[in-house]
N, C-alpha and C. Protein backbone atom coordinates (compact mmCIF):
# COMPACT_ATOMS: atom_id res chain seq x y z
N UNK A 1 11.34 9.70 -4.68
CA UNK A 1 9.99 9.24 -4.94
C UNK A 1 9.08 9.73 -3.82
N UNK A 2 8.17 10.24 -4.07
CA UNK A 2 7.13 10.67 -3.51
C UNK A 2 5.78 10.77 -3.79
N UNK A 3 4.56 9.98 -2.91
CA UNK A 3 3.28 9.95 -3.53
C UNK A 3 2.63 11.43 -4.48
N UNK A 4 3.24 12.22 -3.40
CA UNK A 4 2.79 13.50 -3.98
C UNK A 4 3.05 13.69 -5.48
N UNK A 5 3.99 13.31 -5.69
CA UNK A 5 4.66 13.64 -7.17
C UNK A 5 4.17 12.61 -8.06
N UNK A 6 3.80 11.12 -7.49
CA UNK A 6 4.00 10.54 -8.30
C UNK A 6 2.16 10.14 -8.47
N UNK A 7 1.64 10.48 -7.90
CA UNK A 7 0.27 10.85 -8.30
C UNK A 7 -0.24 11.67 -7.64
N UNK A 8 0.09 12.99 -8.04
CA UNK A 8 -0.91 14.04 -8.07
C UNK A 8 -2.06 14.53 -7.03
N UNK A 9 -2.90 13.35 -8.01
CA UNK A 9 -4.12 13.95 -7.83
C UNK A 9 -5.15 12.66 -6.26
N UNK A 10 -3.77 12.27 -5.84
CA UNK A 10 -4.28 10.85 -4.83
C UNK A 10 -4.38 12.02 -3.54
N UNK A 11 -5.56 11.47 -2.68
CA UNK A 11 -5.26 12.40 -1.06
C UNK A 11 -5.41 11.44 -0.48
N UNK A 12 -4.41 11.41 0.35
CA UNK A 12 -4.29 10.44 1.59
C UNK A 12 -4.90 10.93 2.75
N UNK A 13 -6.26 10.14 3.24
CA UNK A 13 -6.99 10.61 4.44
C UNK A 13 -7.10 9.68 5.55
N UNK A 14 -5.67 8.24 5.58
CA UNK A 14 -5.36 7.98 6.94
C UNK A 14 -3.94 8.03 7.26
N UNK A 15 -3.69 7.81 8.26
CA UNK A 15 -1.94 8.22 8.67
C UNK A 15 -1.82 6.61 8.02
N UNK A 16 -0.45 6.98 7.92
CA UNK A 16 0.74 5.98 7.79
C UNK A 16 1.71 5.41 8.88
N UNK A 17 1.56 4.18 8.83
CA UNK A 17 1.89 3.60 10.25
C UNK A 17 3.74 4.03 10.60
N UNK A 18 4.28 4.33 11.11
CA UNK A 18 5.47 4.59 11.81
C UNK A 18 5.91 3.56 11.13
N UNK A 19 7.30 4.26 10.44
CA UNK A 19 8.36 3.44 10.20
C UNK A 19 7.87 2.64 8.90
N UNK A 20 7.04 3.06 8.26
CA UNK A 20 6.71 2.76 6.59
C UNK A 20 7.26 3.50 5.90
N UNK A 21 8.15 3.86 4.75
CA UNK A 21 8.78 4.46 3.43
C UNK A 21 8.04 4.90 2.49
N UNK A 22 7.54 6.25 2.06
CA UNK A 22 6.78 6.31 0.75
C UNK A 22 7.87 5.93 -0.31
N UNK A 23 7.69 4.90 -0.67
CA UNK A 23 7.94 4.20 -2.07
C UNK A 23 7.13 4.11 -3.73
N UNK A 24 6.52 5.46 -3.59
CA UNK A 24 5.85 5.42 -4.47
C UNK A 24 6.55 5.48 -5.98
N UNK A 25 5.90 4.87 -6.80
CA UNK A 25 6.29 5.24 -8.25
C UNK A 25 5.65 5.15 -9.61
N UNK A 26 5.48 6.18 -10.81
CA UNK A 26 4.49 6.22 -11.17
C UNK A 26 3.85 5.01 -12.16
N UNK A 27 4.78 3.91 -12.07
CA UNK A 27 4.47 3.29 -13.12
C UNK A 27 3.44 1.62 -12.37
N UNK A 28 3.36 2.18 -11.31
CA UNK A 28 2.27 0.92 -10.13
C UNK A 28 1.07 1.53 -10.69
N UNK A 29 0.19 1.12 -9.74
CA UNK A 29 -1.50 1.33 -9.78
C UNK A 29 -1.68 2.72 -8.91
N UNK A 30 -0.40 2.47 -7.88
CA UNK A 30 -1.09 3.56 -6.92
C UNK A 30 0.13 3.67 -5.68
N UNK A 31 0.05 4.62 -5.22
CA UNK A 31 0.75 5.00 -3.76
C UNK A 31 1.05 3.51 -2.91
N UNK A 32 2.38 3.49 -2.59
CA UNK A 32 2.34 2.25 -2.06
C UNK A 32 3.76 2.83 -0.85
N UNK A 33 3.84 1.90 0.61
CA UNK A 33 4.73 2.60 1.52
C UNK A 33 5.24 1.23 1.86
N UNK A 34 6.81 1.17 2.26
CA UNK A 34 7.32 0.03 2.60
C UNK A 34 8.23 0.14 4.09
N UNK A 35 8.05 -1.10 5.18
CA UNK A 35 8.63 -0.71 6.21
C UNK A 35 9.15 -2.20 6.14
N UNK A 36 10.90 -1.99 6.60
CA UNK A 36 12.25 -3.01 6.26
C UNK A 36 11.79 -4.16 7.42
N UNK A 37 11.78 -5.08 7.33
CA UNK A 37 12.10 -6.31 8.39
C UNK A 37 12.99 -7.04 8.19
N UNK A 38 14.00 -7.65 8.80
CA UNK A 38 14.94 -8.63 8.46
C UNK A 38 16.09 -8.31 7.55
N UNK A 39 15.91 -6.88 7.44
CA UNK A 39 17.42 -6.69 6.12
C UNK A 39 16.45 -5.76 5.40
N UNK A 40 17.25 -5.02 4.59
CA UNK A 40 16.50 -4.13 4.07
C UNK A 40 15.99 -4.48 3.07
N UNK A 41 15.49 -5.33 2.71
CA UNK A 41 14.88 -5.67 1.14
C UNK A 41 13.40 -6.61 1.21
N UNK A 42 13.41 -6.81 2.83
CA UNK A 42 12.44 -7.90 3.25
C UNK A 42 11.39 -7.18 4.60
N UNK A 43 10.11 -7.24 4.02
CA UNK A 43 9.20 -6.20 5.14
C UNK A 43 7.54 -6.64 4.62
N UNK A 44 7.50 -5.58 5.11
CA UNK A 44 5.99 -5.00 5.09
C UNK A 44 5.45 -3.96 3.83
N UNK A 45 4.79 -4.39 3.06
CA UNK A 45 4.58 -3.29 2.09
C UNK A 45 2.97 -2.87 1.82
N UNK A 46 2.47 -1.64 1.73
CA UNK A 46 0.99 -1.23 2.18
C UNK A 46 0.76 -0.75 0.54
N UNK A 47 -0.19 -0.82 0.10
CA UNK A 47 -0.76 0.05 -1.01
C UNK A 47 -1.86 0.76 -0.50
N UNK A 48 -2.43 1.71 -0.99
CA UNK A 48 -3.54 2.62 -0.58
C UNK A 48 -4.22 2.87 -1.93
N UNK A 49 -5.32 2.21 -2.22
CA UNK A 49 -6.06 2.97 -3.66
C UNK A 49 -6.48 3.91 -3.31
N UNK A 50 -7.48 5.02 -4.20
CA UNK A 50 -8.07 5.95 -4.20
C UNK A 50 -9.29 5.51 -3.69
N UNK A 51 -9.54 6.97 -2.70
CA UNK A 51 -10.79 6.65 -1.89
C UNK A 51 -11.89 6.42 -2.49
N UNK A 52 -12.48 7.03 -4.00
CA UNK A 52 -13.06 6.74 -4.94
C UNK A 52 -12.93 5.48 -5.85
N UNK A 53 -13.48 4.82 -6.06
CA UNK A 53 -13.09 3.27 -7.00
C UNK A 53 -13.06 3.85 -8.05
N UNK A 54 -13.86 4.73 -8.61
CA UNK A 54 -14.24 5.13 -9.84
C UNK A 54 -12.23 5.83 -10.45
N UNK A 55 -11.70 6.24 -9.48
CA UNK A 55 -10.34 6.98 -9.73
C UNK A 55 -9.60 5.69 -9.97
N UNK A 56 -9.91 4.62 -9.38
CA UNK A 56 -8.61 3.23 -9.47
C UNK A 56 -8.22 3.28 -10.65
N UNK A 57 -7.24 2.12 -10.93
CA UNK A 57 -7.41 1.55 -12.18
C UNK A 57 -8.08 -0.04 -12.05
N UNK A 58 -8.39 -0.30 -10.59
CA UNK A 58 -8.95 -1.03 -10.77
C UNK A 58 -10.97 -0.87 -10.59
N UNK A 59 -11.07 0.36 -11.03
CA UNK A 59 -12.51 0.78 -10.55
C UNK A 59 -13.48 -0.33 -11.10
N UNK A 60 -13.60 -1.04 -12.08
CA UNK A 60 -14.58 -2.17 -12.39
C UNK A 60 -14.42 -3.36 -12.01
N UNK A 61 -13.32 -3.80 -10.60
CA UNK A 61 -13.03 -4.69 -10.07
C UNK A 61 -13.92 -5.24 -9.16
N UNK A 62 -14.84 -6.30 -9.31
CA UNK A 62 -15.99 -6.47 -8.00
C UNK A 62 -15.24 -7.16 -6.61
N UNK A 63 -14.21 -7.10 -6.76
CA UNK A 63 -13.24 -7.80 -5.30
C UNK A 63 -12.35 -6.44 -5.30
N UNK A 64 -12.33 -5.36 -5.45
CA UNK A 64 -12.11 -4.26 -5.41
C UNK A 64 -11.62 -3.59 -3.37
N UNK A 65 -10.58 -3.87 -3.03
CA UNK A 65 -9.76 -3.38 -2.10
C UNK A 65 -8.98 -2.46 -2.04
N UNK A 66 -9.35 -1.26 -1.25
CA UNK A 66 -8.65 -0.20 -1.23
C UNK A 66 -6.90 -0.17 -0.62
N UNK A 67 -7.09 -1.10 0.74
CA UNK A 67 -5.82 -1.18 1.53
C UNK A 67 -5.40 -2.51 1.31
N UNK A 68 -3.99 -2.92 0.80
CA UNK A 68 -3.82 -4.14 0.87
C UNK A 68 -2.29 -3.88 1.35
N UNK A 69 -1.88 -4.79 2.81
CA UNK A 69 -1.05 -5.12 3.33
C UNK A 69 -0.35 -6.74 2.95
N UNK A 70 0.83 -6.46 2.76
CA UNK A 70 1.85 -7.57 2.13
C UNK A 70 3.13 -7.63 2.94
N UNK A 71 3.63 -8.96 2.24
CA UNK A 71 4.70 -9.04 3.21
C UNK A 71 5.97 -10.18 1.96
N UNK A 72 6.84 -9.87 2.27
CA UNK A 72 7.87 -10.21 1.21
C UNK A 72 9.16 -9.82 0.71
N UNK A 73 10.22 -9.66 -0.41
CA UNK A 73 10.90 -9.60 -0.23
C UNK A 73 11.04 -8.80 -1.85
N UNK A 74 11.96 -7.59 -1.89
CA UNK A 74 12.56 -7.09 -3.28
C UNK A 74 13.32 -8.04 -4.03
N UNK A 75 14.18 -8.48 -3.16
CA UNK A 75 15.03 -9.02 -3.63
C UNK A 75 14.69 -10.46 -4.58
N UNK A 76 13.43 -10.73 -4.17
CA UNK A 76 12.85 -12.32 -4.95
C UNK A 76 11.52 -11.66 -6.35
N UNK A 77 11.47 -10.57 -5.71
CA UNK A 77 10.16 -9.96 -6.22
C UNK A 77 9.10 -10.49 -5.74
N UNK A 78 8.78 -11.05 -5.07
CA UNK A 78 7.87 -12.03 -3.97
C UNK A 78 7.30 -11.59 -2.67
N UNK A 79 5.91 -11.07 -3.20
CA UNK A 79 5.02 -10.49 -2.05
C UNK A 79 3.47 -11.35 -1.97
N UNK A 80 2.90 -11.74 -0.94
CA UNK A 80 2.34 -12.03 -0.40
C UNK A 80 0.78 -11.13 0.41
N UNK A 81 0.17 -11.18 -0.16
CA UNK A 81 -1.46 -10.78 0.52
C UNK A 81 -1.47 -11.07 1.96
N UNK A 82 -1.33 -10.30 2.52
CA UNK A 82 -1.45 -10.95 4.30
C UNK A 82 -3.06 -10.05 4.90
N UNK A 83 -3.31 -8.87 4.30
CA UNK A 83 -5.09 -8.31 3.85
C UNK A 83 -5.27 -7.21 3.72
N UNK A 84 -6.29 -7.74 2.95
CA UNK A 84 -6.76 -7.06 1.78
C UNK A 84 -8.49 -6.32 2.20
N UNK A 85 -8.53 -5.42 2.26
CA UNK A 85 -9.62 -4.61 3.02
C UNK A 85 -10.04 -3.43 2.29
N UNK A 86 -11.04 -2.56 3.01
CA UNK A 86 -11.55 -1.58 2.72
C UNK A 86 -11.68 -1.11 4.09
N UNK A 87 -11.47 -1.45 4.96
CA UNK A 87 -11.20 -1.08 6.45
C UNK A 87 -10.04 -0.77 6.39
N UNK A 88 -9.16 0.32 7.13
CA UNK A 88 -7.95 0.51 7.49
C UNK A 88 -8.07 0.06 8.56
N UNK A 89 -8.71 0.15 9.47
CA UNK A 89 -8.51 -0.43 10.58
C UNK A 89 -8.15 -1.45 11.36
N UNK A 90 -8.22 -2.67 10.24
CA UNK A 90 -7.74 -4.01 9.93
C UNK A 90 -6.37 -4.16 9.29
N UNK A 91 -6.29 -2.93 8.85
CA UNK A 91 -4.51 -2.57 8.80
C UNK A 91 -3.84 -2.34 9.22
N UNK A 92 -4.25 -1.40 10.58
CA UNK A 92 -3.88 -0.87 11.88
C UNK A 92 -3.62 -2.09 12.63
N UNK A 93 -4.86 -2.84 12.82
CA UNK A 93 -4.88 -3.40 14.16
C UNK A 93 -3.35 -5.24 13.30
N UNK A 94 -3.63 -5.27 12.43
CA UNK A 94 -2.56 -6.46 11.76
C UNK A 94 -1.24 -5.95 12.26
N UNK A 95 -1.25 -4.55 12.02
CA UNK A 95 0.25 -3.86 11.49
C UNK A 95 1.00 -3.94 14.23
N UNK A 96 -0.22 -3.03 14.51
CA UNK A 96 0.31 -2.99 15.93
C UNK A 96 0.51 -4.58 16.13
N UNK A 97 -0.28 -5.85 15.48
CA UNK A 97 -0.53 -6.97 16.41
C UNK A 97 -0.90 -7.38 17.07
């Protein structure tokens, strides 16, 4: 799995924090990267929409967030909003601590 492949036509124009997984696949909304905590099934998981809203699928969304950082587990299917932005930088600065 790879964003590239699995959408195309997405450009990623911030880095990806160290030690995140492209986990992408085509049947989500969008590019999404996962980094393991506690066992491998339990972490950190990032989505990235398209820099354009108009490309989302959520483009007519008025709470409309490009970066949303989560936290949770595969194994429960149970993820958690920890934030939700249009700043990466607030992704950055959550993700260093």
């Amino acid at each position: 799995m790879s964003y590239t492949n699995e959408f195309p036509d997405f450009e990623l124009d911030v880095n990806i924090p160290k030690g995140f997984d492209d986990i992408a696949w085509h049947n989500d909304t969008g590019p999404c990267w996962f980094k393991p905590l506690n066992g491998e099934n339990q972490g950190f998981r990032l989505w990235i929409d398209y820099k354009d809203q108009a490309d989302s699928e959520f483009s007519d969304d008025k709470n409309y967030n490009r970066f949303i950082l989560q936290f949770g587990s595969f194994d429960y299917g149970d993820f958690h909003d920890l934030v939700r932005t249009n700043d990466y930088s607030l992704i950055e600065a959550f993700i260093e601590g």
